[in-house]
Protein backbone atom coordinates (compact mmCIF):
# COMPACT_ATOMS: atom_id res chain seq x y z
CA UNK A 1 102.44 122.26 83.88
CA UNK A 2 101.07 118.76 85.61
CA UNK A 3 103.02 117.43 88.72
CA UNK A 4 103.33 113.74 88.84
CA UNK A 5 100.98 112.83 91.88
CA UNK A 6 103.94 110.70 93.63
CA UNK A 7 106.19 114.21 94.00
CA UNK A 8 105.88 115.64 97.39
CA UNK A 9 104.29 118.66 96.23
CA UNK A 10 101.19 116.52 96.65
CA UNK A 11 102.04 115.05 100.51
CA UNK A 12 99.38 116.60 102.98
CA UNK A 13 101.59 118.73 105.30
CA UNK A 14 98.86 119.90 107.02
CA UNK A 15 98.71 118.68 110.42
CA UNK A 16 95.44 116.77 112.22
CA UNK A 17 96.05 117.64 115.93
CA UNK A 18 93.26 119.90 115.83
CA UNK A 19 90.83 117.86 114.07
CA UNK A 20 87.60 116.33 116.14
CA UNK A 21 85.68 114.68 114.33
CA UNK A 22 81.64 114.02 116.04
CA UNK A 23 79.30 113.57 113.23
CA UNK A 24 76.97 110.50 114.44
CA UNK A 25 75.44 111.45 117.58
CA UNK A 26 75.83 107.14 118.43
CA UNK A 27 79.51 107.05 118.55
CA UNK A 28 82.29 107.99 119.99
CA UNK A 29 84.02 111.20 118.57
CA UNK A 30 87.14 110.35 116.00
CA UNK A 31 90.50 111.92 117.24
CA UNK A 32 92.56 111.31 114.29
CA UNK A 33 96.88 111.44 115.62
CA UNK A 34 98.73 113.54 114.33
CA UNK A 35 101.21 112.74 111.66
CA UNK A 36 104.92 113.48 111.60
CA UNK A 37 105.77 111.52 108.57
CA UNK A 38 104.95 112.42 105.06
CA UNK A 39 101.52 111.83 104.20
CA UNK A 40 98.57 112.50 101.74
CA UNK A 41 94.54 112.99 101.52
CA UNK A 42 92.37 110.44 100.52
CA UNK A 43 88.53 110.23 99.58
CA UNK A 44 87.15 106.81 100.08
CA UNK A 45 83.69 106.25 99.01
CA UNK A 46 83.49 102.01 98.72
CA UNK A 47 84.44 99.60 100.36
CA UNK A 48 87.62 101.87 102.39
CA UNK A 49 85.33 103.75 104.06
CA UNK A 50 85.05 101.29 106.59
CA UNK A 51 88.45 101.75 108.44
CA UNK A 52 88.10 97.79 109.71
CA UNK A 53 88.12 96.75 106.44
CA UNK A 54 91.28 99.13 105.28
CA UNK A 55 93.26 97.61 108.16
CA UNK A 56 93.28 94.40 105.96
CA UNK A 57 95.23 95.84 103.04
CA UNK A 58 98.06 97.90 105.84
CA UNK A 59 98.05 95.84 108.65
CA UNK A 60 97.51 98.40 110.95
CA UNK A 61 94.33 100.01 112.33
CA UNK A 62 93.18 103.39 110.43
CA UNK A 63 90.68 104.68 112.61
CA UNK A 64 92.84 107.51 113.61
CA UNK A 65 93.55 108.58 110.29
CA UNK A 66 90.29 109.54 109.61
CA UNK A 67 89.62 113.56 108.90
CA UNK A 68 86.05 112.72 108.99
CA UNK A 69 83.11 112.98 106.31
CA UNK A 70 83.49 114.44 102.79
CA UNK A 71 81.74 115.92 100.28
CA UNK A 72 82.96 115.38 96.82
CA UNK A 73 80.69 117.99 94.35
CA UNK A 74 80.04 117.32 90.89
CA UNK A 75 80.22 113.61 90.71
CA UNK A 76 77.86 110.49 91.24
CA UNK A 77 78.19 106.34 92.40
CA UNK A 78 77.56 104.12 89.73
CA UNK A 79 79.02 100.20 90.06
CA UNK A 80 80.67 100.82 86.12
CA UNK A 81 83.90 97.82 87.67
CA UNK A 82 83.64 94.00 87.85
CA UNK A 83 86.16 93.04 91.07
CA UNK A 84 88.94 90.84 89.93
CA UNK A 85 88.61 89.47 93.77
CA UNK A 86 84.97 89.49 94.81
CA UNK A 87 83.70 88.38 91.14
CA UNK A 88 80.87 91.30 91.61
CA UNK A 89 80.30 95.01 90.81
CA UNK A 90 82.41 97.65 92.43
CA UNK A 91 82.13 100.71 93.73
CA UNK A 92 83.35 103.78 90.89
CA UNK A 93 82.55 107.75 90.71
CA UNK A 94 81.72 109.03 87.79
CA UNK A 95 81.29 113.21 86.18
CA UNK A 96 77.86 114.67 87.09
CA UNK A 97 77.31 118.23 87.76
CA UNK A 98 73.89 117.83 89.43
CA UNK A 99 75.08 115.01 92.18
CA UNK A 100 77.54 114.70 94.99
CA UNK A 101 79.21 111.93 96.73
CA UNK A 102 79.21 111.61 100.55
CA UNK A 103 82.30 109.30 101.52
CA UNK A 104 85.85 109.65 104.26
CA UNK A 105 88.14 111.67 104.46
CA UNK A 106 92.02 110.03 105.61
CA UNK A 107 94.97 111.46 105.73
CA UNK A 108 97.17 108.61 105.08
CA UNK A 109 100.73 108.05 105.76
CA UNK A 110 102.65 108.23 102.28
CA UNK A 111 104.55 104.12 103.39
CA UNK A 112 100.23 102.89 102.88
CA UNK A 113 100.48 104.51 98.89
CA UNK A 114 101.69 101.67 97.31
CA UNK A 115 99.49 99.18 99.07
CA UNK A 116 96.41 101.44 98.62
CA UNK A 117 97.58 101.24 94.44
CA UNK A 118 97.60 97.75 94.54
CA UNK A 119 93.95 97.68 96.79
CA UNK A 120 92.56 99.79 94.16
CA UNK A 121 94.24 97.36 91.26
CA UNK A 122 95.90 100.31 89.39
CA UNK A 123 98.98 97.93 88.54
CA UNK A 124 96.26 95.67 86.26
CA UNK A 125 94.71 99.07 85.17
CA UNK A 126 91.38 98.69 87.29
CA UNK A 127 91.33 101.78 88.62
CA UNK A 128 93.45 105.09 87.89
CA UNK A 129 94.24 108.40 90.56
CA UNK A 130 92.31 110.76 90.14
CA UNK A 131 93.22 114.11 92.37
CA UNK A 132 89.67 116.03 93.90
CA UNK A 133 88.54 118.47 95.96
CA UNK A 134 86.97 117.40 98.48
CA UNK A 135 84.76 119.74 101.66
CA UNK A 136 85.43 118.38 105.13
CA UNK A 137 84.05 120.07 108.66
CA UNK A 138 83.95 123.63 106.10
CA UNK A 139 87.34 123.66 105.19
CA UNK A 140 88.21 122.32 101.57
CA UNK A 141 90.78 120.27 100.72
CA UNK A 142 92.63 120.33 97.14
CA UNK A 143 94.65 117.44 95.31
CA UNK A 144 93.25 114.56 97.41
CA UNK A 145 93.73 111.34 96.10
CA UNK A 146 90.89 109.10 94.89
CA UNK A 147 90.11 106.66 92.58
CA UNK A 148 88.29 105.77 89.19
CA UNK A 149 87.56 102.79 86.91
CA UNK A 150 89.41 103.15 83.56
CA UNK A 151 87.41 100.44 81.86
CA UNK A 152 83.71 101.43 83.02
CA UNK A 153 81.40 98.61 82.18
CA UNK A 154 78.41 100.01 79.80
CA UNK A 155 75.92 99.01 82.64
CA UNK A 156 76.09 98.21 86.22
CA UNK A 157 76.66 95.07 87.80
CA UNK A 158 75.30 94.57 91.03
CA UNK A 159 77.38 94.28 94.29
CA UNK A 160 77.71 90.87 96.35
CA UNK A 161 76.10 91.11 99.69
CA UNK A 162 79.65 90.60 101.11
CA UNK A 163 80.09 94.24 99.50
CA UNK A 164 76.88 95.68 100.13
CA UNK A 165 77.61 95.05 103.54
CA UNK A 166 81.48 96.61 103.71
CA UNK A 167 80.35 99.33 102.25
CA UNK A 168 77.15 100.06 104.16
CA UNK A 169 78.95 99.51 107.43
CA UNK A 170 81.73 102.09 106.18
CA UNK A 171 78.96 105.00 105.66
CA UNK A 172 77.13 104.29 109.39
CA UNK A 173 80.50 103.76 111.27
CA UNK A 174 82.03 106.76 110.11
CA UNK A 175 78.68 108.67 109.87
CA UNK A 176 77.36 109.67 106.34
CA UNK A 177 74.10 111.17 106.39
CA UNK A 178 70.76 109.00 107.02
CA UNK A 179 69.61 109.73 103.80
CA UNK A 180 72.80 108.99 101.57
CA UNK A 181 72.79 105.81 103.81
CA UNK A 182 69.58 104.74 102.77
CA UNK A 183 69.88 106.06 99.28
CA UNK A 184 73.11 104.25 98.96
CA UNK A 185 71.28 100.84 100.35
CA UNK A 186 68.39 101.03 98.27
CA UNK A 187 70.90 101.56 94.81
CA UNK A 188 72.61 98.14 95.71
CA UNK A 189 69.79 96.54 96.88
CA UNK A 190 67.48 97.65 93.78
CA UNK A 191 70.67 95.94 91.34
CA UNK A 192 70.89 93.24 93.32
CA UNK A 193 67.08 92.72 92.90
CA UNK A 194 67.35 93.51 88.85
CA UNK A 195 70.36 91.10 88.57
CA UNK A 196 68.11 88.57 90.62
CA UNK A 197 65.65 88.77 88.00
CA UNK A 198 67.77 88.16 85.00
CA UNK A 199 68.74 85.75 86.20
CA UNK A 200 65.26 83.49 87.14
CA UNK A 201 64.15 84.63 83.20
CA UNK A 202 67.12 83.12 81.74
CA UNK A 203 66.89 79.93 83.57
């Protein structure tokens, strides 16, 4: 039988006290605090991975709720949501057993779900929960919280450079792999470019 994701059955209760987090050899280590209050996972891939950015929508800094990178298996980026806000494509995951998605790990403090809903526009059905598993420092986590477009355009629509730019400065900060980095540039760039050119053939 399927648990409602708001029950606490699905609150993290696993504590981050131990957790050190020292992927990018450029940075200072995280030290995510631990957590008294009731909490739960999340897997940001877009624009929340950059913990700067994520402190607009709380109003508190989120650096130390950061568990650090994660893998999510069996799933790929594809920019399949126009933003209500930024007027450009967004970030969405989609099913694909050959790929993987590199993106951050928080463990959030359950009083942020409600504003992280209305980030993610689930209230004007842009995006929909979607519970993952998700490989962190070798341990796995189960029923962390993501999220997925429910209306997936039938093409991509390139990003703004406002976007590009969140996003990209999510995946070094918080230190995704070179390679994803670069692969992730050169897929907004390269619709950026294609959108570009549309556009000059219609004129």
């Amino acid at each position: 039988m399927s648990q409602n994701p708001d029950t606490p059955a699905f609150m993290g209760t696993e504590m981050a006290s131990n957790q050190t987090i020292s992927h990018h050899p450029h940075r200072t280590h995280w030290q995510p605090q631990s957590i008294s209050e009731p909490s739960f996972y999340y897997f940001a891939y877009g624009s929340c991975m950059c913990p700067v950015d994520l402190k607009r929508t709380f109003g508190e800094n989120t650096h130390q709720y950061v568990v650090g990178i994660g893998i999510l298996e069996g799933y790929r980026l594809g920019f399949y949501r126009r933003s209500l806000r930024r007027n450009c494509g967004a970030l969405d995951v989609v099913k694909d057993c050959n790929a993987k998605v590199e993106g951050v790990l928080y463990r959030l403090p359950w009083r942020f779900s409600e504003d992280l809903d209305e980030r993610e526009e689930v209230p004007r059905n842009g995006y929909r929960r979607e519970l993952v598993t998700i490989e962190s420092q070798g341990k796995v986590y189960r029923d962390v919280r993501t999220y997925v477009v429910i209306d997936k355009l039938p093409q991509e629509l390139a990003p703004n450079d406002w976007y590009l730019n969140v996003v990209l400065r999510g995946a070094i900060t918080c230190g995704l792999s070179e390679e994803y980095c670069w692969n992730l540039f050169n897929h907004m760039y390269g619709l950026q470019l294609q959108q570009k050119s549309l556009i000059s053939k219609s004129a």
